[in-house]
N, C-alpha and C. Protein backbone atom coordinates (compact mmCIF):
# COMPACT_ATOMS: atom_id res chain seq x y z
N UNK A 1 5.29 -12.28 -16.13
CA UNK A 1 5.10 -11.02 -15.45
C UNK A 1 6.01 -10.92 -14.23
N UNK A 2 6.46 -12.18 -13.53
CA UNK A 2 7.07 -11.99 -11.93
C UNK A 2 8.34 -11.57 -12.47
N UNK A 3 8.44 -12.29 -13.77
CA UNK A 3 10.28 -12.76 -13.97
C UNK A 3 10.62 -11.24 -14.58
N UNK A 4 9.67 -10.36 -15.06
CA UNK A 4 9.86 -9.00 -15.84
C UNK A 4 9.69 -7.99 -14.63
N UNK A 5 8.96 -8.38 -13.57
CA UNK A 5 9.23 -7.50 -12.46
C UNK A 5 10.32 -7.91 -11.28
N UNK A 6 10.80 -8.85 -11.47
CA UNK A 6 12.18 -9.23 -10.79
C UNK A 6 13.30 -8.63 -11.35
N UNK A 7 13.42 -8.99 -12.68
CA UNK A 7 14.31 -8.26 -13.49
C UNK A 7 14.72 -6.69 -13.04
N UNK A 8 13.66 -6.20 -12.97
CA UNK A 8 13.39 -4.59 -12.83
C UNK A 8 13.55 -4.07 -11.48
N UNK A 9 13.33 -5.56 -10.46
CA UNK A 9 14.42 -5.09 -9.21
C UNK A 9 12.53 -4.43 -8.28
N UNK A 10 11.21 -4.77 -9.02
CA UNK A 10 10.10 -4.92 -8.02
C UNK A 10 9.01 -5.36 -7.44
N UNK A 11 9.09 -5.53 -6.69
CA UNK A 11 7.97 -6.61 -5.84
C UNK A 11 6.59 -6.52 -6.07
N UNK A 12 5.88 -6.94 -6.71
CA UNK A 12 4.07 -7.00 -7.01
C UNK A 12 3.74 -8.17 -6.16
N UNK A 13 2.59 -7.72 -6.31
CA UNK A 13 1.35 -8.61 -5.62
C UNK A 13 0.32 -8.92 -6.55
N UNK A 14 -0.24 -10.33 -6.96
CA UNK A 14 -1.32 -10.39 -8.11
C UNK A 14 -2.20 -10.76 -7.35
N UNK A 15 -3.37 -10.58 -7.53
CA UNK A 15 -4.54 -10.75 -6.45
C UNK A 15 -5.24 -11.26 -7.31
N UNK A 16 -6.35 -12.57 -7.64
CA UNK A 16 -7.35 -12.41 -8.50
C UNK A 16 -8.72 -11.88 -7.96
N UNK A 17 -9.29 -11.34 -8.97
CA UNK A 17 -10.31 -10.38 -8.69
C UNK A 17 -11.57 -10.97 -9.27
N UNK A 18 -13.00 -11.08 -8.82
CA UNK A 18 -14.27 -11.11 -9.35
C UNK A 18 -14.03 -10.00 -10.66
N UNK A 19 -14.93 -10.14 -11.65
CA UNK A 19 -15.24 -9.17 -12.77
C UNK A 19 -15.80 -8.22 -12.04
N UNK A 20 -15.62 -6.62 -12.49
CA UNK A 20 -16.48 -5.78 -11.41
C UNK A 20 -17.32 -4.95 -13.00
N UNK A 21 -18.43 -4.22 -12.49
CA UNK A 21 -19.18 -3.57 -13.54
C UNK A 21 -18.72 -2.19 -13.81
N UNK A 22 -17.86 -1.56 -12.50
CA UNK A 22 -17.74 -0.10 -12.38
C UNK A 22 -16.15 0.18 -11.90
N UNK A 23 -15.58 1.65 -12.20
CA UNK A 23 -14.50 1.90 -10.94
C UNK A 23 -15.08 1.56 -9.69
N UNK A 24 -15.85 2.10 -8.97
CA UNK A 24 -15.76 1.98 -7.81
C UNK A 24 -16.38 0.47 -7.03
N UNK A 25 -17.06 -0.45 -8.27
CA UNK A 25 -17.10 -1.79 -7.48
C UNK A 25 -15.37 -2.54 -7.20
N UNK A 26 -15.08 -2.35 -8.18
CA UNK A 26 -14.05 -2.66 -8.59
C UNK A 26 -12.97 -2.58 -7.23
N UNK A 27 -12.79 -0.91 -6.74
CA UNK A 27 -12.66 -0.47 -6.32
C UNK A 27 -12.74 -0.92 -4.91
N UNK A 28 -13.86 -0.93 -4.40
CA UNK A 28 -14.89 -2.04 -3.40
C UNK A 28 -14.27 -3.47 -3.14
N UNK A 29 -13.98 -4.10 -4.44
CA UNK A 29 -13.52 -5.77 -4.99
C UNK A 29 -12.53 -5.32 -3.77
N UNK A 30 -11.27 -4.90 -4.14
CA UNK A 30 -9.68 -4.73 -3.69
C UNK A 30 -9.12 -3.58 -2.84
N UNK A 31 -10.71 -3.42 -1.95
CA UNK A 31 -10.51 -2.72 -0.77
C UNK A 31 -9.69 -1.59 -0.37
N UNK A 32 -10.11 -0.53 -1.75
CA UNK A 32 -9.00 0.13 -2.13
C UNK A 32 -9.62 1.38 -2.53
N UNK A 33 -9.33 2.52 -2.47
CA UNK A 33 -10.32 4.38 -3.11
C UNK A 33 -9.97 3.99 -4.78
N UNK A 34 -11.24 4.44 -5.20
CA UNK A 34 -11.13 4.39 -7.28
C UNK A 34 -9.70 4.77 -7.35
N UNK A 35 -9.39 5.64 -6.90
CA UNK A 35 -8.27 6.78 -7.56
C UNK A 35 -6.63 5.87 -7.37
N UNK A 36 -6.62 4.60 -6.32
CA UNK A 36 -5.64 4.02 -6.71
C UNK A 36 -5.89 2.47 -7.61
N UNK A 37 -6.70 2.74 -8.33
CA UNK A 37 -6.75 1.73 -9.26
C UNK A 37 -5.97 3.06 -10.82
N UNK A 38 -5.24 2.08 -11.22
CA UNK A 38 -4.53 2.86 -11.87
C UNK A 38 -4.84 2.55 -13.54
N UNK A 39 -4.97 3.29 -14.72
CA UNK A 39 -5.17 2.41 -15.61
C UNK A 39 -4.13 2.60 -16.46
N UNK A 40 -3.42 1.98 -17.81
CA UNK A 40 -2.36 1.73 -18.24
C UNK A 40 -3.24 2.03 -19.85
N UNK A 41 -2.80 2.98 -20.09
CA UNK A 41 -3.16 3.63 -21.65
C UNK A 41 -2.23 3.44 -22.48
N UNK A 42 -2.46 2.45 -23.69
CA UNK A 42 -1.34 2.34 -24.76
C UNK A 42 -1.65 3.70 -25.37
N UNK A 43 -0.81 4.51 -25.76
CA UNK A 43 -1.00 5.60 -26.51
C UNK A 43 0.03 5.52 -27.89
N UNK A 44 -1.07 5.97 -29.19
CA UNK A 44 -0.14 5.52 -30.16
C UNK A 44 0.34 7.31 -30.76
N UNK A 45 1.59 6.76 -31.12
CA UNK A 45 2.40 8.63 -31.81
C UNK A 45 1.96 8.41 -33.44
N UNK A 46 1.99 9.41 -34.22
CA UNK A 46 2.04 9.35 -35.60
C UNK A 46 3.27 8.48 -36.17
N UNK A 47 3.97 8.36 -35.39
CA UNK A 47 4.89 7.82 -36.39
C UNK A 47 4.79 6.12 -35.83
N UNK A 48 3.88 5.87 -35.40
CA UNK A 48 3.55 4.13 -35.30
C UNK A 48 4.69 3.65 -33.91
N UNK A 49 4.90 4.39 -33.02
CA UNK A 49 5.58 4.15 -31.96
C UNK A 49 4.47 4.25 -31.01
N UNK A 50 4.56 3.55 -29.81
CA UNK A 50 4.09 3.68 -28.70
C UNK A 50 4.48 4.90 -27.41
N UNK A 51 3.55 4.73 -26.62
CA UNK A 51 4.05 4.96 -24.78
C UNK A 51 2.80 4.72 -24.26
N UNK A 52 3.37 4.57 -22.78
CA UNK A 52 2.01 4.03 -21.77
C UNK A 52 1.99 5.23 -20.92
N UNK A 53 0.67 5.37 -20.78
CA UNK A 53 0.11 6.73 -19.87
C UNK A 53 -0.62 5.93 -18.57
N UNK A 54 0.07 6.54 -17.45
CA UNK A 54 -0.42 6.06 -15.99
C UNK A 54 -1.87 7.20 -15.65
N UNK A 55 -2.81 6.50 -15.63
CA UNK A 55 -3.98 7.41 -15.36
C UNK A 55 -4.66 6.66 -14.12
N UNK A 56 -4.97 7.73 -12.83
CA UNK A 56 -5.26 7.13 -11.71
C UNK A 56 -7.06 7.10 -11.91
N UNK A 57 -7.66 6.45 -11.16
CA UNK A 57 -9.06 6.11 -11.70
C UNK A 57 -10.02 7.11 -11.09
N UNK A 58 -11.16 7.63 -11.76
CA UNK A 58 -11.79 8.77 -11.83
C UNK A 58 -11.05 9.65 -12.32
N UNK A 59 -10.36 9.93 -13.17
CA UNK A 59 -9.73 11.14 -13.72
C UNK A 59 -9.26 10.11 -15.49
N UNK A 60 -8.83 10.96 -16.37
CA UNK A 60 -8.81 10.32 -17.81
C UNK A 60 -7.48 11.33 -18.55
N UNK A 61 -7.45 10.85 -19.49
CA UNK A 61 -5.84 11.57 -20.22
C UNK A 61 -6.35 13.12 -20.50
N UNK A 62 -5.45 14.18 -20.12
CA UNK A 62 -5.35 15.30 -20.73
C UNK A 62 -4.29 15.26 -21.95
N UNK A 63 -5.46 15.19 -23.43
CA UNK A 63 -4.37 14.87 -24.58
C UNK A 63 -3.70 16.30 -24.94
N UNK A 64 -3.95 17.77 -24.46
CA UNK A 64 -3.20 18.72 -24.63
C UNK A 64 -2.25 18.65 -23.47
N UNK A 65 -2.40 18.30 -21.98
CA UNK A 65 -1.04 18.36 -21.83
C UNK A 65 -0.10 17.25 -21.79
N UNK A 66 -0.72 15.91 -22.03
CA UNK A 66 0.30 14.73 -22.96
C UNK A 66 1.08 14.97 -24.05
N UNK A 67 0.12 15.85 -24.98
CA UNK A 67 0.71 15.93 -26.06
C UNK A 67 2.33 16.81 -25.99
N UNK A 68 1.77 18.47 -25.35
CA UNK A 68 2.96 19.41 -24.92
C UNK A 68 4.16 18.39 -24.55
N UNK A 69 3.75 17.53 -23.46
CA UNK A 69 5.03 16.61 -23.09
C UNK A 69 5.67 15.70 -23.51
N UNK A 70 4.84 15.24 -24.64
CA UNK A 70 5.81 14.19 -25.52
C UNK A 70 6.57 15.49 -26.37
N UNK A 71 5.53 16.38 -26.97
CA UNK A 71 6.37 17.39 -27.80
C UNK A 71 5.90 16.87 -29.02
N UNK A 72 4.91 16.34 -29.35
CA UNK A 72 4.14 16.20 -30.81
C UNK A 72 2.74 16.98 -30.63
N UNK A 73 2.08 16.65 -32.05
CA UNK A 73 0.74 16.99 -32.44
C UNK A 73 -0.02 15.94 -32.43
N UNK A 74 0.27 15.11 -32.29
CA UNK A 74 -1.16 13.85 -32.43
C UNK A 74 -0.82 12.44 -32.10
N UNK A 75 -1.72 12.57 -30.89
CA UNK A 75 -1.59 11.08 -29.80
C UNK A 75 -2.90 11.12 -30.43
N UNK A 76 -2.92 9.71 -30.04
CA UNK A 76 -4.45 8.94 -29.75
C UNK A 76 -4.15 7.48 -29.37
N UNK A 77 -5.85 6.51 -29.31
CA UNK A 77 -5.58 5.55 -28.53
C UNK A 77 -6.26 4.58 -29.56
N UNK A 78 -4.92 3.76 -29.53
CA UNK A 78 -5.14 2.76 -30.77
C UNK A 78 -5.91 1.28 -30.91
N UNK A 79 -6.70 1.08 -31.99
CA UNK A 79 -7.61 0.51 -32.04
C UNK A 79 -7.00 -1.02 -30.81
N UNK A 80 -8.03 -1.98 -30.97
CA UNK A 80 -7.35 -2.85 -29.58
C UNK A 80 -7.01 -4.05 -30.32
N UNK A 81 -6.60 -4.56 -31.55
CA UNK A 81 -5.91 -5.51 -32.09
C UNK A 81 -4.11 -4.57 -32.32
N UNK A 82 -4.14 -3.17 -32.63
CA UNK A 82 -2.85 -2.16 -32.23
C UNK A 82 -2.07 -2.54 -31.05
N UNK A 83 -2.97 -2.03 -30.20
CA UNK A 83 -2.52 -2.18 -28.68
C UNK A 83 -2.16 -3.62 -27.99
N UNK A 84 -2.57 -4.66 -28.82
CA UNK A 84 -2.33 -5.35 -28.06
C UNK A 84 -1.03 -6.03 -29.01
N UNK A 85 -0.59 -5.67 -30.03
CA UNK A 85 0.24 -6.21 -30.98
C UNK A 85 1.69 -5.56 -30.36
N UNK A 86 1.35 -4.28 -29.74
CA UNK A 86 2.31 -3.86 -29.21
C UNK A 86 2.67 -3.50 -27.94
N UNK A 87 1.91 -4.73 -27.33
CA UNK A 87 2.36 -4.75 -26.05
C UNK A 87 1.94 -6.64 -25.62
N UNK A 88 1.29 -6.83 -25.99
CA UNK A 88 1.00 -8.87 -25.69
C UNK A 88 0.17 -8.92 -24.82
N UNK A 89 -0.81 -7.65 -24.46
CA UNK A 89 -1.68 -7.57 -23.34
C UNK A 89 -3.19 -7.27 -24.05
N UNK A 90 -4.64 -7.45 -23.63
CA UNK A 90 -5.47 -7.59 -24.10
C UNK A 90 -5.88 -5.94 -23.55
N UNK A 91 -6.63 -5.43 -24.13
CA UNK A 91 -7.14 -3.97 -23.48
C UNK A 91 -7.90 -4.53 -21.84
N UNK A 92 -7.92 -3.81 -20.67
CA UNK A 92 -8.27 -4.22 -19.36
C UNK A 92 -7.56 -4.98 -18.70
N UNK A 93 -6.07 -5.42 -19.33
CA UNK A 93 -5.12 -6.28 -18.80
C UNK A 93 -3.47 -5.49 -18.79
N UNK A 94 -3.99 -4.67 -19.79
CA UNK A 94 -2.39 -3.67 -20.20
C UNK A 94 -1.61 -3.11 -18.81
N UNK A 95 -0.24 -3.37 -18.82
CA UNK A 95 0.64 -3.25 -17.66
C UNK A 95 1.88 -2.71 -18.40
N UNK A 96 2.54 -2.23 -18.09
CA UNK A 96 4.00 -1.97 -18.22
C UNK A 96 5.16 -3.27 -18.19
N UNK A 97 4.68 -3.61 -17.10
CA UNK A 97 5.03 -4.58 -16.57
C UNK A 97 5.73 -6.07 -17.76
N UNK A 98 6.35 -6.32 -18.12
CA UNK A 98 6.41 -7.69 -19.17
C UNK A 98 5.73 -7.23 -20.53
N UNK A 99 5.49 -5.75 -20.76
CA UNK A 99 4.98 -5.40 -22.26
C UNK A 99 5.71 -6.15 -23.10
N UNK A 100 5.27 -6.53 -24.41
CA UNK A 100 6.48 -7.40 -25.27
C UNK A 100 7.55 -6.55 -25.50
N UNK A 101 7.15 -5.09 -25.75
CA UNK A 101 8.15 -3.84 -25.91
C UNK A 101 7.78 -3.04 -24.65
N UNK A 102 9.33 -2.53 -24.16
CA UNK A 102 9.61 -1.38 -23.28
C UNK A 102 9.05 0.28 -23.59
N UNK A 103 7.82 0.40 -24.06
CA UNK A 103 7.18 1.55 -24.53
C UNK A 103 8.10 2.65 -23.28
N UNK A 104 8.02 3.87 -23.18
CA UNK A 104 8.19 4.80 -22.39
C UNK A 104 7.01 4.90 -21.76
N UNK A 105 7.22 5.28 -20.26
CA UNK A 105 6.16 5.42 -19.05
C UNK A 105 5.93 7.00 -18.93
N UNK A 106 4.35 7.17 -18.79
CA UNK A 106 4.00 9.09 -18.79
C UNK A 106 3.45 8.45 -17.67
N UNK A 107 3.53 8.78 -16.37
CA UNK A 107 2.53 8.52 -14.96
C UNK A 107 2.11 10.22 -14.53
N UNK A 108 0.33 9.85 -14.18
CA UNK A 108 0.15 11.27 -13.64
C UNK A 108 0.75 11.32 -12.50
N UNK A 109 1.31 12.93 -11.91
CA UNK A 109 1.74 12.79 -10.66
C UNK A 109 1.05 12.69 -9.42
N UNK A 110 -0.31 12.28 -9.70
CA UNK A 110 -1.32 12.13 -8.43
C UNK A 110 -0.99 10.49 -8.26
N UNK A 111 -0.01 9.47 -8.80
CA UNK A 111 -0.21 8.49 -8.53
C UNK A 111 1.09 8.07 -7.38
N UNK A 112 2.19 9.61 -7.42
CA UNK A 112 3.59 9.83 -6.58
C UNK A 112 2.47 9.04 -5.29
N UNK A 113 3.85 8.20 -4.41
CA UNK A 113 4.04 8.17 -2.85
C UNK A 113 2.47 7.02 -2.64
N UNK A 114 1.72 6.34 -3.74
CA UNK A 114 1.24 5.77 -3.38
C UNK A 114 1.43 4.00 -3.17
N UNK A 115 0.50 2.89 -3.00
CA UNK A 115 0.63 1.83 -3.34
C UNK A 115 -0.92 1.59 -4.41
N UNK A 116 -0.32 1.24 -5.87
CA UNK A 116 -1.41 0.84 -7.01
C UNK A 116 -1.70 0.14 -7.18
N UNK A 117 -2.89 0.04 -7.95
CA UNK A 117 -3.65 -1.37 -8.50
C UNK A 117 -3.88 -1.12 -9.87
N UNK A 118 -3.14 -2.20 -10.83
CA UNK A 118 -3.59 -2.04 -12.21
C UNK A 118 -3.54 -3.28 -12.93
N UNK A 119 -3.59 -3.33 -14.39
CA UNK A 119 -3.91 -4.47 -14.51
C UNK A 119 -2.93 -5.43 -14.38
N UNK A 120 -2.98 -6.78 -14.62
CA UNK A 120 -2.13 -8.01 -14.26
C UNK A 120 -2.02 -8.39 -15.46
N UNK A 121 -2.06 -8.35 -16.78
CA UNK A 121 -1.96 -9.01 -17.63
C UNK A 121 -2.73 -10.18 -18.48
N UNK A 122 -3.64 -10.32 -17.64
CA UNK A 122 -5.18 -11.61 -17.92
C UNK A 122 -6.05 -11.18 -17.04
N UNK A 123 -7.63 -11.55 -17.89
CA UNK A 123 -8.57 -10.86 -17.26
C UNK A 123 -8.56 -11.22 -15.72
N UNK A 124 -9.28 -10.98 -14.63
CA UNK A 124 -9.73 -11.27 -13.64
C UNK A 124 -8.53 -11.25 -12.20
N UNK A 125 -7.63 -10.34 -12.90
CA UNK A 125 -6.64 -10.45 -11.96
C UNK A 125 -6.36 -8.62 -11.93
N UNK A 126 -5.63 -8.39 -10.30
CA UNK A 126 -5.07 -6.82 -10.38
C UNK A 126 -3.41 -7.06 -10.00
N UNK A 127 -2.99 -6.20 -10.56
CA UNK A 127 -1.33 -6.29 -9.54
C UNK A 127 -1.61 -5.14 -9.03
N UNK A 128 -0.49 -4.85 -8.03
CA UNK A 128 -0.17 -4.16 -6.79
C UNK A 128 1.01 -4.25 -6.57
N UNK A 129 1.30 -2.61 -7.08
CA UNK A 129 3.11 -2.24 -6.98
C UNK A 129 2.83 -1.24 -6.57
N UNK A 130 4.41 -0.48 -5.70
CA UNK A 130 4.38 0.65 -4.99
C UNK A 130 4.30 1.70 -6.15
N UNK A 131 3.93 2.83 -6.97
CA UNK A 131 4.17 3.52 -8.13
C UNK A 131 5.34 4.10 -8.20
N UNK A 132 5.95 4.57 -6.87
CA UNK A 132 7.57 5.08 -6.90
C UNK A 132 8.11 4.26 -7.35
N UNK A 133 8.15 2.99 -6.72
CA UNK A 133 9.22 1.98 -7.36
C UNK A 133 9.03 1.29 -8.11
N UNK A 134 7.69 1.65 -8.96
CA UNK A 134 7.56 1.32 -10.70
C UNK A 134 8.08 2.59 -11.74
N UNK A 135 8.08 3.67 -10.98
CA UNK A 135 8.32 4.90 -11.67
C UNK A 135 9.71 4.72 -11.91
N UNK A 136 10.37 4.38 -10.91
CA UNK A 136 12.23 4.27 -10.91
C UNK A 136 12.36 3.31 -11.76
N UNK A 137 11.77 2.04 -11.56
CA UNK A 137 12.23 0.80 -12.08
C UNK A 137 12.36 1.36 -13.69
N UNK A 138 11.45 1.65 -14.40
CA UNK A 138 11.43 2.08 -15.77
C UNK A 138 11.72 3.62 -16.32
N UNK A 139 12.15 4.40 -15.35
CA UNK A 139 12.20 6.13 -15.74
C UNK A 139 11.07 6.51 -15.95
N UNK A 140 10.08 6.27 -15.55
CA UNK A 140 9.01 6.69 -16.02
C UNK A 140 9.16 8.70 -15.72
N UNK A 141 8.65 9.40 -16.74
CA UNK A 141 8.27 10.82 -16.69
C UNK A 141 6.80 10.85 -15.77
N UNK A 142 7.23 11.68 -14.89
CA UNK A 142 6.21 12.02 -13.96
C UNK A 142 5.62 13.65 -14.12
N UNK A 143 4.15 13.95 -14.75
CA UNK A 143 3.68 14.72 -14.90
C UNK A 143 2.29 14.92 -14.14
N UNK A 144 2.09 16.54 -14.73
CA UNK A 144 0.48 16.36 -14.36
C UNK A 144 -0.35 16.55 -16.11
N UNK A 145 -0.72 15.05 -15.92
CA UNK A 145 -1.46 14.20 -17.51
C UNK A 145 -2.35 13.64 -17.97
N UNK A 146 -3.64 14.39 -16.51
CA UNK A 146 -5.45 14.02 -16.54
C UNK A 146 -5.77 14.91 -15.56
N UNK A 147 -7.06 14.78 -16.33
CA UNK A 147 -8.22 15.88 -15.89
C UNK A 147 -9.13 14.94 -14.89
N UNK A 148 -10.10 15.48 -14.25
CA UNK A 148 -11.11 14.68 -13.72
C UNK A 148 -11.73 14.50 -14.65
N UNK A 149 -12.37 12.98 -14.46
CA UNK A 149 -13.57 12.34 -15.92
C UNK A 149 -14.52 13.15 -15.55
N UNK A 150 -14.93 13.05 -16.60
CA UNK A 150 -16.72 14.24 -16.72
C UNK A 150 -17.83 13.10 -16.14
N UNK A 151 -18.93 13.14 -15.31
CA UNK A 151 -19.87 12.56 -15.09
C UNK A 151 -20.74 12.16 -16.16
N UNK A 152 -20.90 10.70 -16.02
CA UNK A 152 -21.82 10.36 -17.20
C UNK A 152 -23.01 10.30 -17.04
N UNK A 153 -24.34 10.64 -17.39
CA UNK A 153 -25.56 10.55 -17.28
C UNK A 153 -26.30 8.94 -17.00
């Protein structure tokens, strides 16, 4: 993970973290608002290609306006022996970061001008990169690409 973010020219921070039950313990853990815990969505295309969707925490994918922006009809999120075949990361660990493949980056633009927390690649750990200079490092497309999550009962 250091040697794939050196490469790319940016500086992380891996912190290990207690297991948390919620966003916002979690949240709590790494002394940090839900909304910059960031989460890393393998998203699979019909035609068996990937991309990773940057979704900031309390808010979740808008698959109509993901979809408009890739410019297909049908994303979804692929089962987790998929996801992890195509990227070497376990679901709750998925990063951009050292993916086995360079998927394309969709980041919402609520995550611009901050410093993030997402996963590290193995359980019990977070990284912490600036999102601008993860956005540059990889081209990531910067949209607006989630809704607020709905409250769960």
């Amino acid at each position: 993970m250091q040697d794939a973010a050196t490469a790319h020219g940016l500086t992380i921070e891996i912190r290990e973290r207690p297991k948390a039950n919620s966003l916002a313990e979690a949240a709590e853990l790494l002394g940090i608002l839900p909304s910059g815990i960031v989460k890393t969505l393998v998203v699979k295309r019909a035609d068996d290609t990937y991309l990773f969707a940057l979704i900031p925490g309390g808010r979740s994918i808008s698959w109509p306006k993901l979809r408009a922006l890739v410019g297909v009809n049908k994303l979804r999120l692929p089962e987790p022996e998929l996801a992890l075949a195509a990227t070497g990361y376990e679901r709750g660990t998925i990063v951009p970061i050292g993916s086995s493949t360079e998927w394309p980056i969709f980041a919402d633009e609520s995550i611009v001008g901050r410093r993030i927390a997402m996963g590290a690649g193995s359980h019990g750990y977070s990284l912490f990169v600036e999102a601008d200079d993860l956005i540059a490092a990889y081209g990531a497309t910067v949209a607006d690409i989630s809704v607020p999550e709905t409250p769960r009962d």
